[in-house]
Protein backbone atom coordinates (compact mmCIF):
# COMPACT_ATOMS: atom_id res chain seq x y z
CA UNK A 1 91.31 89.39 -2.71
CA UNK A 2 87.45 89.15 -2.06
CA UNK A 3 85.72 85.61 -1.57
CA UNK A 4 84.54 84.35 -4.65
CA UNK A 5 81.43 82.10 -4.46
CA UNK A 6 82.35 79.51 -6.85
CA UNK A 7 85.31 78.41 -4.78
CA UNK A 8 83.78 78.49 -1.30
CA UNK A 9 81.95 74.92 -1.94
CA UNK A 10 80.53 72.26 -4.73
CA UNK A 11 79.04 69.23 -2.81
CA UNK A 12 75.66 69.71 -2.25
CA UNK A 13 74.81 72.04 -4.44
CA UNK A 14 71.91 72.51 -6.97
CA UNK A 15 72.87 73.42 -10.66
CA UNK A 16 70.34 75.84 -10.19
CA UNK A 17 72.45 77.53 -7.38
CA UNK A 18 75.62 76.67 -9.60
CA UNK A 19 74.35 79.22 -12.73
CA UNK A 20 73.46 81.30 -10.09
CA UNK A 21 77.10 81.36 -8.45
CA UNK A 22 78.78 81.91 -12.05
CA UNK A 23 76.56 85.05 -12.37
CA UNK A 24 77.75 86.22 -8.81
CA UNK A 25 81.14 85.33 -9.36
CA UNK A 26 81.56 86.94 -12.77
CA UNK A 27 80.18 90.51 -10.52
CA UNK A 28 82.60 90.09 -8.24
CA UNK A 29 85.80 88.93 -10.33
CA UNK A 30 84.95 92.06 -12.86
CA UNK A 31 84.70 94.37 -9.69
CA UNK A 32 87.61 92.34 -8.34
CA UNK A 33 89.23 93.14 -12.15
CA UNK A 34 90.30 89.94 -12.67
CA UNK A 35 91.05 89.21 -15.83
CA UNK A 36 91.52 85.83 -15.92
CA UNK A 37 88.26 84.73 -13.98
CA UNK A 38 86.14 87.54 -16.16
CA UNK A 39 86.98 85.63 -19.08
CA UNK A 40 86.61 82.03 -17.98
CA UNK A 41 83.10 82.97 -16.28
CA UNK A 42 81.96 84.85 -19.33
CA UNK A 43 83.39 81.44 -21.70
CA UNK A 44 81.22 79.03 -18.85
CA UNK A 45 78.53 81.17 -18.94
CA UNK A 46 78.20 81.36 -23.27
CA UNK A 47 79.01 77.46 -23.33
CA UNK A 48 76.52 76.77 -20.74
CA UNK A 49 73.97 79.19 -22.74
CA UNK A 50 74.70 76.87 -26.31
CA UNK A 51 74.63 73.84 -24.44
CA UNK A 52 70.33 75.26 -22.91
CA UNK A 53 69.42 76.14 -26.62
CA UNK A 54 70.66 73.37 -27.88
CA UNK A 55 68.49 71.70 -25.00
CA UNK A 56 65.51 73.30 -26.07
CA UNK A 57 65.60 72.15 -29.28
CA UNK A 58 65.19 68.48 -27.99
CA UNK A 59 62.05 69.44 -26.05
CA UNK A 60 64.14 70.55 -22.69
CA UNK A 61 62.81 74.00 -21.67
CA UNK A 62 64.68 73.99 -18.19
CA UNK A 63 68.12 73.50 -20.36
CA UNK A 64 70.53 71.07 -19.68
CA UNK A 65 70.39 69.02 -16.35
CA UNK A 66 73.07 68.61 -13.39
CA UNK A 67 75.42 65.90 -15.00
CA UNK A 68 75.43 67.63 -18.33
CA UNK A 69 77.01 70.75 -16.56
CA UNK A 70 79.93 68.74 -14.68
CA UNK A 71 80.14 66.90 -18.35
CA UNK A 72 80.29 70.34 -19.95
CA UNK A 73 82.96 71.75 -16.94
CA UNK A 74 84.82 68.57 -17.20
CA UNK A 75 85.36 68.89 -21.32
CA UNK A 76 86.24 72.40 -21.01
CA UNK A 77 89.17 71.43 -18.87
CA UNK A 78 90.15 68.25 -20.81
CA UNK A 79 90.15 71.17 -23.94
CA UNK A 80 92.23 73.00 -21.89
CA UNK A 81 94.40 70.27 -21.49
CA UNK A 82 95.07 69.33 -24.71
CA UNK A 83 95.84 72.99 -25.51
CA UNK A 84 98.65 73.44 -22.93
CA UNK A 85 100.09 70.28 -24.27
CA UNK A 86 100.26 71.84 -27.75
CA UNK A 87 101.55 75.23 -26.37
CA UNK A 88 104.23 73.96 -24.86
CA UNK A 89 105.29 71.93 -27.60
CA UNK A 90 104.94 75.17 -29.65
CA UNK A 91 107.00 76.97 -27.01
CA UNK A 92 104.22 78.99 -26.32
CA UNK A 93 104.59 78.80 -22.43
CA UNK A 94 102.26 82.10 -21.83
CA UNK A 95 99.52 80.61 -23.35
CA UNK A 96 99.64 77.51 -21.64
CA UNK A 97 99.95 79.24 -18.50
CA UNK A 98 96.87 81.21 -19.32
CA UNK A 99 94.79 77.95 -19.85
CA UNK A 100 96.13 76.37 -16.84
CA UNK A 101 94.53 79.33 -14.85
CA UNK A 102 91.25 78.56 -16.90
CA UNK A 103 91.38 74.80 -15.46
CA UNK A 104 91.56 76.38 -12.14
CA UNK A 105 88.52 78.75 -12.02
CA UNK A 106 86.49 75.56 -13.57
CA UNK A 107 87.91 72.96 -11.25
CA UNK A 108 86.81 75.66 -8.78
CA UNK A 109 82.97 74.58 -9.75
CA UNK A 110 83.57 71.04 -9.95
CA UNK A 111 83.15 68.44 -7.16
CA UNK A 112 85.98 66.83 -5.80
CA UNK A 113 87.83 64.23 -8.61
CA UNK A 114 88.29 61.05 -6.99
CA UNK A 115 91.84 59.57 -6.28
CA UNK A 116 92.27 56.44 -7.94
CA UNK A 117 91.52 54.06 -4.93
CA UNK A 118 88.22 55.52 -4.65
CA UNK A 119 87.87 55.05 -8.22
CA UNK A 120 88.41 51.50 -8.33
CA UNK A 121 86.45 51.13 -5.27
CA UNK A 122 83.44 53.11 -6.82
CA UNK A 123 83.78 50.82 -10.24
CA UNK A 124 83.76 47.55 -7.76
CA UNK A 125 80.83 48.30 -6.23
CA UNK A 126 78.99 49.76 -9.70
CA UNK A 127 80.11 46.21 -10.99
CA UNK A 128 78.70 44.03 -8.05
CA UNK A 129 75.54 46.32 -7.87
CA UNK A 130 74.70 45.40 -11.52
CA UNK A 131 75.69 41.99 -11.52
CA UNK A 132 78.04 42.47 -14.20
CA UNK A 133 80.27 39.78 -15.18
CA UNK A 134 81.20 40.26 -18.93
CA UNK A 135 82.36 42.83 -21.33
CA UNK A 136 78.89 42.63 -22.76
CA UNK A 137 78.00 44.57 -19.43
CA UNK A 138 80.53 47.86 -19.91
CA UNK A 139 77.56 50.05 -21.83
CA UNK A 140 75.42 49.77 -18.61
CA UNK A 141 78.39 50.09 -15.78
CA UNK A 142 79.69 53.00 -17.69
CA UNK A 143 76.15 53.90 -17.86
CA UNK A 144 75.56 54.05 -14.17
CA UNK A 145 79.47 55.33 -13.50
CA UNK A 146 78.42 58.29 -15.80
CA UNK A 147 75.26 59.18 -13.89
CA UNK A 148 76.25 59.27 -10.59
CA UNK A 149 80.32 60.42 -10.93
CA UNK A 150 79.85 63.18 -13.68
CA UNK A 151 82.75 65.54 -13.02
CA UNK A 152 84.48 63.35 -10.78
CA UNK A 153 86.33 60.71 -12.85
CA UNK A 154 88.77 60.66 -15.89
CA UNK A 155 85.73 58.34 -17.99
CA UNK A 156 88.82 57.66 -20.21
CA UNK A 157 90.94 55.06 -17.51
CA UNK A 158 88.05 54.03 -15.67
CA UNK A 159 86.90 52.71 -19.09
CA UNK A 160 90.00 50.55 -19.04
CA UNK A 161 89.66 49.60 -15.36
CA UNK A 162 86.07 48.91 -15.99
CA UNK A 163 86.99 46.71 -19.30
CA UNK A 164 90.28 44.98 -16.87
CA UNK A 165 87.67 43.88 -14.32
CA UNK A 166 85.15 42.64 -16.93
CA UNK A 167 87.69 40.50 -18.63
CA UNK A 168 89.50 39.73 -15.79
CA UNK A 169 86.55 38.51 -13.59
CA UNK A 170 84.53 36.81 -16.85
């Protein structure tokens, strides 16, 4: 099975270089005649396409921006989530299958999620580094936690952990 670019690394890498790498790794999966990958490259590719018009239309020529491409990656597998949850309670075990192989070739793209130690380290230190110390302050920690962890968090429980700490510590 040839190399694929998209799953050789993620950290460090420009977005630029990232539409670039689904390009090259949609030539090599279709060449590679996989299925799978074809399709889920060709889906990134389209979404990622809607999401730069829709861009342009707000004044945004270069398209959408780092964050809102691990945003866009991370929705598509919380979509695909939600689907395999209904297949299999549809008994529909082939497609859920088939979308769990979809979460893989876009995980492939994503950084590295952290583990929930990190995570509650990361939201301790967003929290001292703003000075929050009320629920007042959760728009500008998630905020911050949304800038610089795009793709790497579940924004769903750290909102809770973030909203814990608040209430907890004011």
């Amino acid at each position: 099975m040839p190399r694929l670019l998209g799953a050789a690394r993620h950290h460090g890498v420009s977005m630029m270089e990232l539409r670039s790498r689904f390009a090259d790794d949609l030539k090599v999966a279709m060449k590679a005649k996989e299925r799978c990958r074809v399709a889920t490259l060709r889906l990134i590719m389209a979404t990622l396409k809607d999401r730069d018009i829709a861009a342009r239309g707000d004044g945004n020529e270069d398209g959408i921006d780092d964050r809102r491409i691990l945003e866009m990656l991370d929705k598509m597998v919380r979509q695909r989530c939600d689907s395999i949850a209904l297949y299999e309670q549809a008994g529909r075990d082939e497609l859920a299958r088939q979308e769990a192989e979809e979460i893989l070739v876009i995980e492939g793209y994503m950084p590295k999620a952290l583990d929930a130690d990190e995570t509650a380290a990361v939201v301790q230190t967003t929290l001292a580094e703003l000075g929050a110390d009320s629920v007042k302050d959760m728009g500008r920690v998630m905020a911050a936690l949304k800038t610089s962890y795009a793709g790497r968090m579940d924004f769903a429980k750290v909102s809770a952990l973030v909203k814990e700490s608040l209430v907890g510590g004011g």
